[in-house]
N, C-alpha and C. Protein backbone atom coordinates (compact mmCIF):
# COMPACT_ATOMS: atom_id res chain seq x y z
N UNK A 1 15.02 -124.38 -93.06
CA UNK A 1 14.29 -125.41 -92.42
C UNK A 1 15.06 -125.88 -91.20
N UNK A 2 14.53 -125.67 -89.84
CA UNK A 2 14.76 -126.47 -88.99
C UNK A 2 15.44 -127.47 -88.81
N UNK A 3 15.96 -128.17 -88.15
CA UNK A 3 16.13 -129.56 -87.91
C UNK A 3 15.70 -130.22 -86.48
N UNK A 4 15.21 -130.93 -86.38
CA UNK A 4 14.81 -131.31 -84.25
C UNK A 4 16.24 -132.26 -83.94
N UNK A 5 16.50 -131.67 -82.99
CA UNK A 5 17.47 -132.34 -82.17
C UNK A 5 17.44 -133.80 -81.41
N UNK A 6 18.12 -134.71 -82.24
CA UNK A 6 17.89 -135.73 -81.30
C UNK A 6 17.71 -135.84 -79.67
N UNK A 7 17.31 -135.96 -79.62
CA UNK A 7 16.69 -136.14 -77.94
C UNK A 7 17.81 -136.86 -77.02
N UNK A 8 18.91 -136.49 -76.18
CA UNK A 8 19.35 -137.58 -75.78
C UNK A 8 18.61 -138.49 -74.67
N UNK A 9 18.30 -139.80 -74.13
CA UNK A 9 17.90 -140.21 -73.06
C UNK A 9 18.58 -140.23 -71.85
N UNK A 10 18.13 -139.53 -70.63
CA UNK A 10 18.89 -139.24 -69.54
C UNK A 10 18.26 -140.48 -69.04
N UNK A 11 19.75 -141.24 -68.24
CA UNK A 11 19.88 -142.59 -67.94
C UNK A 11 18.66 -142.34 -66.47
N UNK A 12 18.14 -143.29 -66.03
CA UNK A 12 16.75 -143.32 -65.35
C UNK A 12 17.77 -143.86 -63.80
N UNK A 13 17.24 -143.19 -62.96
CA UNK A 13 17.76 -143.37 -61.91
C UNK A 13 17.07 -144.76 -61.08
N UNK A 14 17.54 -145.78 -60.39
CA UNK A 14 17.20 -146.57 -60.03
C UNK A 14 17.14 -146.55 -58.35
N UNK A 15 15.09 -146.32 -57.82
CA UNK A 15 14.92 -146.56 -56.68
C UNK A 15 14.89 -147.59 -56.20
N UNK A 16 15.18 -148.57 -56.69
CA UNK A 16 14.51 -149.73 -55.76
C UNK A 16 15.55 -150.44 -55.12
N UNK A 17 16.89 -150.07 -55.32
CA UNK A 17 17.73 -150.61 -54.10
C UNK A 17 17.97 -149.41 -52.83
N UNK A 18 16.93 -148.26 -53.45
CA UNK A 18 17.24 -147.44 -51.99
C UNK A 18 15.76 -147.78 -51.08
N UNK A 19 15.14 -148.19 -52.04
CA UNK A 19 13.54 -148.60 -51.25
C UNK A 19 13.67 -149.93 -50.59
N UNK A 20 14.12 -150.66 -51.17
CA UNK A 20 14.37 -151.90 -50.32
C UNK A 20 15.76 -151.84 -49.24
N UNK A 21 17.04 -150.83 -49.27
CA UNK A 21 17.19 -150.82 -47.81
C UNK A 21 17.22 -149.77 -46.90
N UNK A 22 15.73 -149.19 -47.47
CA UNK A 22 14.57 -148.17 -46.49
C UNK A 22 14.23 -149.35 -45.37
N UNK A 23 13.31 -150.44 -46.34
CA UNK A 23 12.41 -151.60 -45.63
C UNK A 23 13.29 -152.36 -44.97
N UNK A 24 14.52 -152.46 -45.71
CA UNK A 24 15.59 -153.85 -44.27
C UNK A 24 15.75 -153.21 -43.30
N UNK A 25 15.96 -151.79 -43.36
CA UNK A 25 16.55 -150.36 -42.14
C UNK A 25 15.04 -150.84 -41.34
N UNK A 26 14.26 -150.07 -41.75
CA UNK A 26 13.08 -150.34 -41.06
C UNK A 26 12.79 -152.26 -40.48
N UNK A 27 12.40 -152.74 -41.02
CA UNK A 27 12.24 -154.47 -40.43
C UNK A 27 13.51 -154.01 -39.20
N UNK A 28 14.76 -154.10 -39.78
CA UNK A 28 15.73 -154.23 -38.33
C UNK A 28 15.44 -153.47 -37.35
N UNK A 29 14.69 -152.33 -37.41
CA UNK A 29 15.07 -151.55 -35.95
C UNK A 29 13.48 -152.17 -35.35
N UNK A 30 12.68 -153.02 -35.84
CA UNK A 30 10.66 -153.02 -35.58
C UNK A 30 11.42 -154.46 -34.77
N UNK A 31 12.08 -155.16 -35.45
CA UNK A 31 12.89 -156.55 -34.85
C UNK A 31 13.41 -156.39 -33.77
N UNK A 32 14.53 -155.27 -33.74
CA UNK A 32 14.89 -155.10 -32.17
C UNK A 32 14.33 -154.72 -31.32
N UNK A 33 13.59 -153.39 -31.59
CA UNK A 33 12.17 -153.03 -30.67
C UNK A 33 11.84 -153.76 -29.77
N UNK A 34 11.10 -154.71 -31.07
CA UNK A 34 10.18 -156.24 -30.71
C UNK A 34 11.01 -157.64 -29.80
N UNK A 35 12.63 -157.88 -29.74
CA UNK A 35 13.02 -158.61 -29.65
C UNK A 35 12.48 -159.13 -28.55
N UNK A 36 12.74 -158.66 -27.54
CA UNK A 36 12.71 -159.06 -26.11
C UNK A 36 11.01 -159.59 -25.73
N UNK A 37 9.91 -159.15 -26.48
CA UNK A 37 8.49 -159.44 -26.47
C UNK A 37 8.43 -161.42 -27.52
N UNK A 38 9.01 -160.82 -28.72
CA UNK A 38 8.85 -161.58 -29.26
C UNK A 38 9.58 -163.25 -29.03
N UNK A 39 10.78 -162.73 -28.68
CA UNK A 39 11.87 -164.01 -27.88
C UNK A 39 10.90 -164.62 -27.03
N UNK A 40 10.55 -164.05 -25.40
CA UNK A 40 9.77 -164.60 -24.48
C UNK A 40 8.54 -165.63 -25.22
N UNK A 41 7.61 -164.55 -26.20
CA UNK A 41 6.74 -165.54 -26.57
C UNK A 41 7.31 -166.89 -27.29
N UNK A 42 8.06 -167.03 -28.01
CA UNK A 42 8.81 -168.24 -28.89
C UNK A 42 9.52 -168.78 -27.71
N UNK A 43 9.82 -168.68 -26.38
CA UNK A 43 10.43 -169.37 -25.08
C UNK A 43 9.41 -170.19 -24.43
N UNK A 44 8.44 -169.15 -24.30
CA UNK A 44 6.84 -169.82 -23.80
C UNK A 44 6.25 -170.92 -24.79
N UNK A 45 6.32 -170.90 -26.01
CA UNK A 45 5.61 -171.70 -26.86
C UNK A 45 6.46 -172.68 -27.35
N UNK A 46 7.40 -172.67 -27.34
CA UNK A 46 8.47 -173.76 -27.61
C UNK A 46 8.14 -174.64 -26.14
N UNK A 47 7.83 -174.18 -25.14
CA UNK A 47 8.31 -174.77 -23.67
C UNK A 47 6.93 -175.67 -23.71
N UNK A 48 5.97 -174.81 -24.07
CA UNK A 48 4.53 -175.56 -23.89
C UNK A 48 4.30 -176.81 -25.04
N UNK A 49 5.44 -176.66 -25.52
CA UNK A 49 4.81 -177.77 -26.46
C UNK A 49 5.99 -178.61 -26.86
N UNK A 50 6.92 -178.40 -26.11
CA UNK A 50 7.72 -179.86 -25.70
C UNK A 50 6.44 -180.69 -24.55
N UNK A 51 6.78 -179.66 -23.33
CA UNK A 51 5.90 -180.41 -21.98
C UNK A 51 4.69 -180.69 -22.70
N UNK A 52 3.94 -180.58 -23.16
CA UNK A 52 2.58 -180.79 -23.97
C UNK A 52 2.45 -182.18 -24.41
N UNK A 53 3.49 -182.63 -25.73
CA UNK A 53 3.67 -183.35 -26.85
C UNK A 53 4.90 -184.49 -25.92
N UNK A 54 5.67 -184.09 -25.10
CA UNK A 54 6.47 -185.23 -23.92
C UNK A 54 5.42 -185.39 -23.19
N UNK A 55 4.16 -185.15 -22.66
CA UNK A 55 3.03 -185.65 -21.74
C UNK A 55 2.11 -186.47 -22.73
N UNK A 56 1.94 -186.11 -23.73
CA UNK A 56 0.84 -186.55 -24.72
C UNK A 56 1.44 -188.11 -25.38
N UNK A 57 2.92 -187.72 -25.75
CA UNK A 57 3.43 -188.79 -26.47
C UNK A 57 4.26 -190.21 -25.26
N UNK A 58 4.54 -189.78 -23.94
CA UNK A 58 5.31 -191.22 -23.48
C UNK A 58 4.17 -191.03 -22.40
N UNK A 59 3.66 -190.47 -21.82
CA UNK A 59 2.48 -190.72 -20.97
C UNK A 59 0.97 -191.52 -21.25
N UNK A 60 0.51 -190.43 -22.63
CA UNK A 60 -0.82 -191.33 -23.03
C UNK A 60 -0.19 -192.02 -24.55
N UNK A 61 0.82 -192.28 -24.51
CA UNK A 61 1.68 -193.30 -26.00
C UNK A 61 0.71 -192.48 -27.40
N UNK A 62 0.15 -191.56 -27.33
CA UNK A 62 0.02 -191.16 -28.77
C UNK A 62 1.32 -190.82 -29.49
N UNK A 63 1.13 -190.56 -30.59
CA UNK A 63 1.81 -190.22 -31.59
C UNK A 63 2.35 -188.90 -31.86
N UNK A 64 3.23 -188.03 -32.19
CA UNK A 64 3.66 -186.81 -31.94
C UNK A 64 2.43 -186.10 -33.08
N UNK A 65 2.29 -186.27 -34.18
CA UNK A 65 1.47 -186.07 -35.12
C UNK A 65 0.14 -185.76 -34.29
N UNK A 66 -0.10 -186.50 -33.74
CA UNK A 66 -1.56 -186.78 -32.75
C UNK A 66 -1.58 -185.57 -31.92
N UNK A 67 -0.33 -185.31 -31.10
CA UNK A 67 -0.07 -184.86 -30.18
C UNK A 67 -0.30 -183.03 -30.90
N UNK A 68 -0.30 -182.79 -31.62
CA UNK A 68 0.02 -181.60 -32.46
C UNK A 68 -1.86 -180.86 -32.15
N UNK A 69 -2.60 -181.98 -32.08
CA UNK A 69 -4.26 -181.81 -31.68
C UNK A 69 -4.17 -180.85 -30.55
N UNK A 70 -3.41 -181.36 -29.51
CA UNK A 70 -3.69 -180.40 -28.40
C UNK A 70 -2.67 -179.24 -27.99
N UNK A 71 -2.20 -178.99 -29.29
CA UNK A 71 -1.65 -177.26 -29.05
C UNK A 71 -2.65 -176.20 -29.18
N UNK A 72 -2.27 -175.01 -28.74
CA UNK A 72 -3.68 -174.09 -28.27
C UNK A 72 -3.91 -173.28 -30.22
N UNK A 73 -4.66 -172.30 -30.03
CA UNK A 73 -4.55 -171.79 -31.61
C UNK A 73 -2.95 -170.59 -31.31
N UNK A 74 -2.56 -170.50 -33.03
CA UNK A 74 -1.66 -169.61 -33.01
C UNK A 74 -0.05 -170.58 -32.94
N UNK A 75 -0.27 -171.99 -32.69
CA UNK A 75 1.24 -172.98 -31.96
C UNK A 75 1.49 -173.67 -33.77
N UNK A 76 1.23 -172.70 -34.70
CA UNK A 76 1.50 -173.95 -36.00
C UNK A 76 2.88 -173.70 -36.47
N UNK A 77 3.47 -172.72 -35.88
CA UNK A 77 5.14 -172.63 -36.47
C UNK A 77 6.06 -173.37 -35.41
N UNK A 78 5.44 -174.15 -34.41
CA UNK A 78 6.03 -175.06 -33.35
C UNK A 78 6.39 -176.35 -34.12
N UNK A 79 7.65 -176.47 -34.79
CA UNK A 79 8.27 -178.26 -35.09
C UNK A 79 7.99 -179.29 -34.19
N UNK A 80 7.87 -180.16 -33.96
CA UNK A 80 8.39 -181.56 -33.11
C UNK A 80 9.40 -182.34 -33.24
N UNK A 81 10.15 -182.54 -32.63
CA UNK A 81 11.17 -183.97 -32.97
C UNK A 81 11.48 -184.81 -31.70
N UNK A 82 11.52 -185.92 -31.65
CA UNK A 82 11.52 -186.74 -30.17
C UNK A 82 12.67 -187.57 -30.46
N UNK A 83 13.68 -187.72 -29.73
CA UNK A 83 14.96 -188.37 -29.52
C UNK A 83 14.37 -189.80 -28.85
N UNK A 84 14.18 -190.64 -29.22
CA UNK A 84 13.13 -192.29 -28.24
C UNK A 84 14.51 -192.97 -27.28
N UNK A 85 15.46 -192.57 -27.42
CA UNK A 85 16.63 -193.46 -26.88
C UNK A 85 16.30 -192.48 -24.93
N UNK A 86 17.10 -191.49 -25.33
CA UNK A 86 16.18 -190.25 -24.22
C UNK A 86 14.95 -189.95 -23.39
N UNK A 87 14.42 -190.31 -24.59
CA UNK A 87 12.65 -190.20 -24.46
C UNK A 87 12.19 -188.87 -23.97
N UNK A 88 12.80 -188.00 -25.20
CA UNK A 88 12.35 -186.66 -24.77
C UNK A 88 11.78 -185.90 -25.93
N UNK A 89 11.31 -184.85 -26.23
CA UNK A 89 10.88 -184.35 -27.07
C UNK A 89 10.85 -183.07 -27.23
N UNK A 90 11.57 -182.38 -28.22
CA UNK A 90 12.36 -181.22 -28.41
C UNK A 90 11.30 -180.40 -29.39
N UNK A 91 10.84 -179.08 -29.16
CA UNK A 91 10.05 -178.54 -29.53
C UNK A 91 10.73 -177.05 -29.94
N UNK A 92 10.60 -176.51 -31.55
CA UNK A 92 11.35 -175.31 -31.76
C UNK A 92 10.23 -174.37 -32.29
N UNK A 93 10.52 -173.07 -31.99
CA UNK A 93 9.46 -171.73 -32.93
C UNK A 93 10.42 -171.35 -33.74
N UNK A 94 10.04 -171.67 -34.87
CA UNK A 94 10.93 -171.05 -35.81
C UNK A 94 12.80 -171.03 -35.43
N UNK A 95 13.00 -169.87 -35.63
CA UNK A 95 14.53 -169.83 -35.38
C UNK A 95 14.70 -168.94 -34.11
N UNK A 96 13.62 -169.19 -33.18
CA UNK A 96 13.78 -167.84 -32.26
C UNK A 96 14.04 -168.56 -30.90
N UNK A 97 13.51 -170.03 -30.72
CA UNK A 97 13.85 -170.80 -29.58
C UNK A 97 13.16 -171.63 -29.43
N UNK A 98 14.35 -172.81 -28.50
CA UNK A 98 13.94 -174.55 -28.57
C UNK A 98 13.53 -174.48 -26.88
N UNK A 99 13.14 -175.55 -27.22
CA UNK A 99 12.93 -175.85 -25.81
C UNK A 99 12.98 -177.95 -25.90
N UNK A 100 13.68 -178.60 -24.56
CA UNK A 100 13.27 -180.03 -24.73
C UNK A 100 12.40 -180.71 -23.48
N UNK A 101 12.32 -181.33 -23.39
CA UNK A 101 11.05 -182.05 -22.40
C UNK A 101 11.58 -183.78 -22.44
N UNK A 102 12.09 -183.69 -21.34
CA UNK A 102 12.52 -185.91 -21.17
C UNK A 102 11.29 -185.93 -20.14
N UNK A 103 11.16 -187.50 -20.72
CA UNK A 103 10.30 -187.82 -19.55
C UNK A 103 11.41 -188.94 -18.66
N UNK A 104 10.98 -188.81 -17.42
CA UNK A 104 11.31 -189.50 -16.47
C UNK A 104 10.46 -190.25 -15.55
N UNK A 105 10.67 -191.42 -15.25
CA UNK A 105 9.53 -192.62 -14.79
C UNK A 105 9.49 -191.76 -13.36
N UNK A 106 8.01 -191.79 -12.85
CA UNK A 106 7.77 -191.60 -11.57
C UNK A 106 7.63 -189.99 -11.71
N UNK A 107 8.43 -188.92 -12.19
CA UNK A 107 8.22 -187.86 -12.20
C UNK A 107 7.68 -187.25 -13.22
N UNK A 108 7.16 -187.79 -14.21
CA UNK A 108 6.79 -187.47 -15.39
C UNK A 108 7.62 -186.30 -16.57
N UNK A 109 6.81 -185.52 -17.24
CA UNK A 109 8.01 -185.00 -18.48
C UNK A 109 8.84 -183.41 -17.77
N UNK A 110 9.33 -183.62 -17.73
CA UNK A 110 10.48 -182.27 -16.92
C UNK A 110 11.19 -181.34 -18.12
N UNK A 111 11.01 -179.87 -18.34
CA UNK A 111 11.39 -179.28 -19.07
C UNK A 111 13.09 -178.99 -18.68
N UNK A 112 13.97 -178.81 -19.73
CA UNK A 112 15.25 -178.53 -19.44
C UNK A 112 14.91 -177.18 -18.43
N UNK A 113 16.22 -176.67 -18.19
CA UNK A 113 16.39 -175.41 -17.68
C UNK A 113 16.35 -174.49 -18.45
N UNK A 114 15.51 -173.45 -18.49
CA UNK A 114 15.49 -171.82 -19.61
C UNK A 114 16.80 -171.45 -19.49
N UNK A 115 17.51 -170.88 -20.25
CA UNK A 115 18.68 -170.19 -20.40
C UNK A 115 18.34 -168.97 -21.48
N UNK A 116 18.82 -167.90 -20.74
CA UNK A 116 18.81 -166.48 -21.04
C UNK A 116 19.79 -165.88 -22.04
């Protein structure tokens, strides 16, 4: 009579830390690609909505909250925060770029200088 051989279990190889840094490999090089497109836009939209929300908030005295009404579609990852001592209002996209906006009597809200 026979006997069946225990079976040993061959230990199971584990993909998913080579699949996930397939996808970080990939994200990083679609990120750098993209950088220089994607930076500008987060420069532009940070900028428009300091000057926006510094025109909206010490010009027509609304409220920054208020002020959030007249961003265009697509501006909802744009923060607000307004410094009142200054009287300026600092506008960020995410982690990609700020932009601030003072207002000044007679000349109205003036964006800092872009820096590259």
């Amino acid at each position: 009579m026979a006997t069946a051989k225990p079976m040993i279990a061959q230990p199971r190889r584990r993909r998913w830390p080579k699949v996930l840094l397939a996808i970080a490999i990939v994200a990083a090089l679609l990120l750098a690609w993209f950088w220089r497109s994607l930076h500008a836009n987060a420069v532009t939209a940070a900028s428009y909505g300091a000057h926006v929300a510094c025109s909206c908030h010490y010009i027509a005295g609304r409220s920054l909250q208020d002020c959030r009404k007249d961003f265009e579609p697509g501006m909802g990852p744009v923060t607000l925060s307004e410094d009142p001592e200054a009287k300026s209002v600092t506008a960020r996209y995410l982690l990609f770029a700020r932009q601030t906006a003072t207002f000044r009597q007679g000349q109205g809200c003036m964006l800092e200088p872009w820096q590259d």
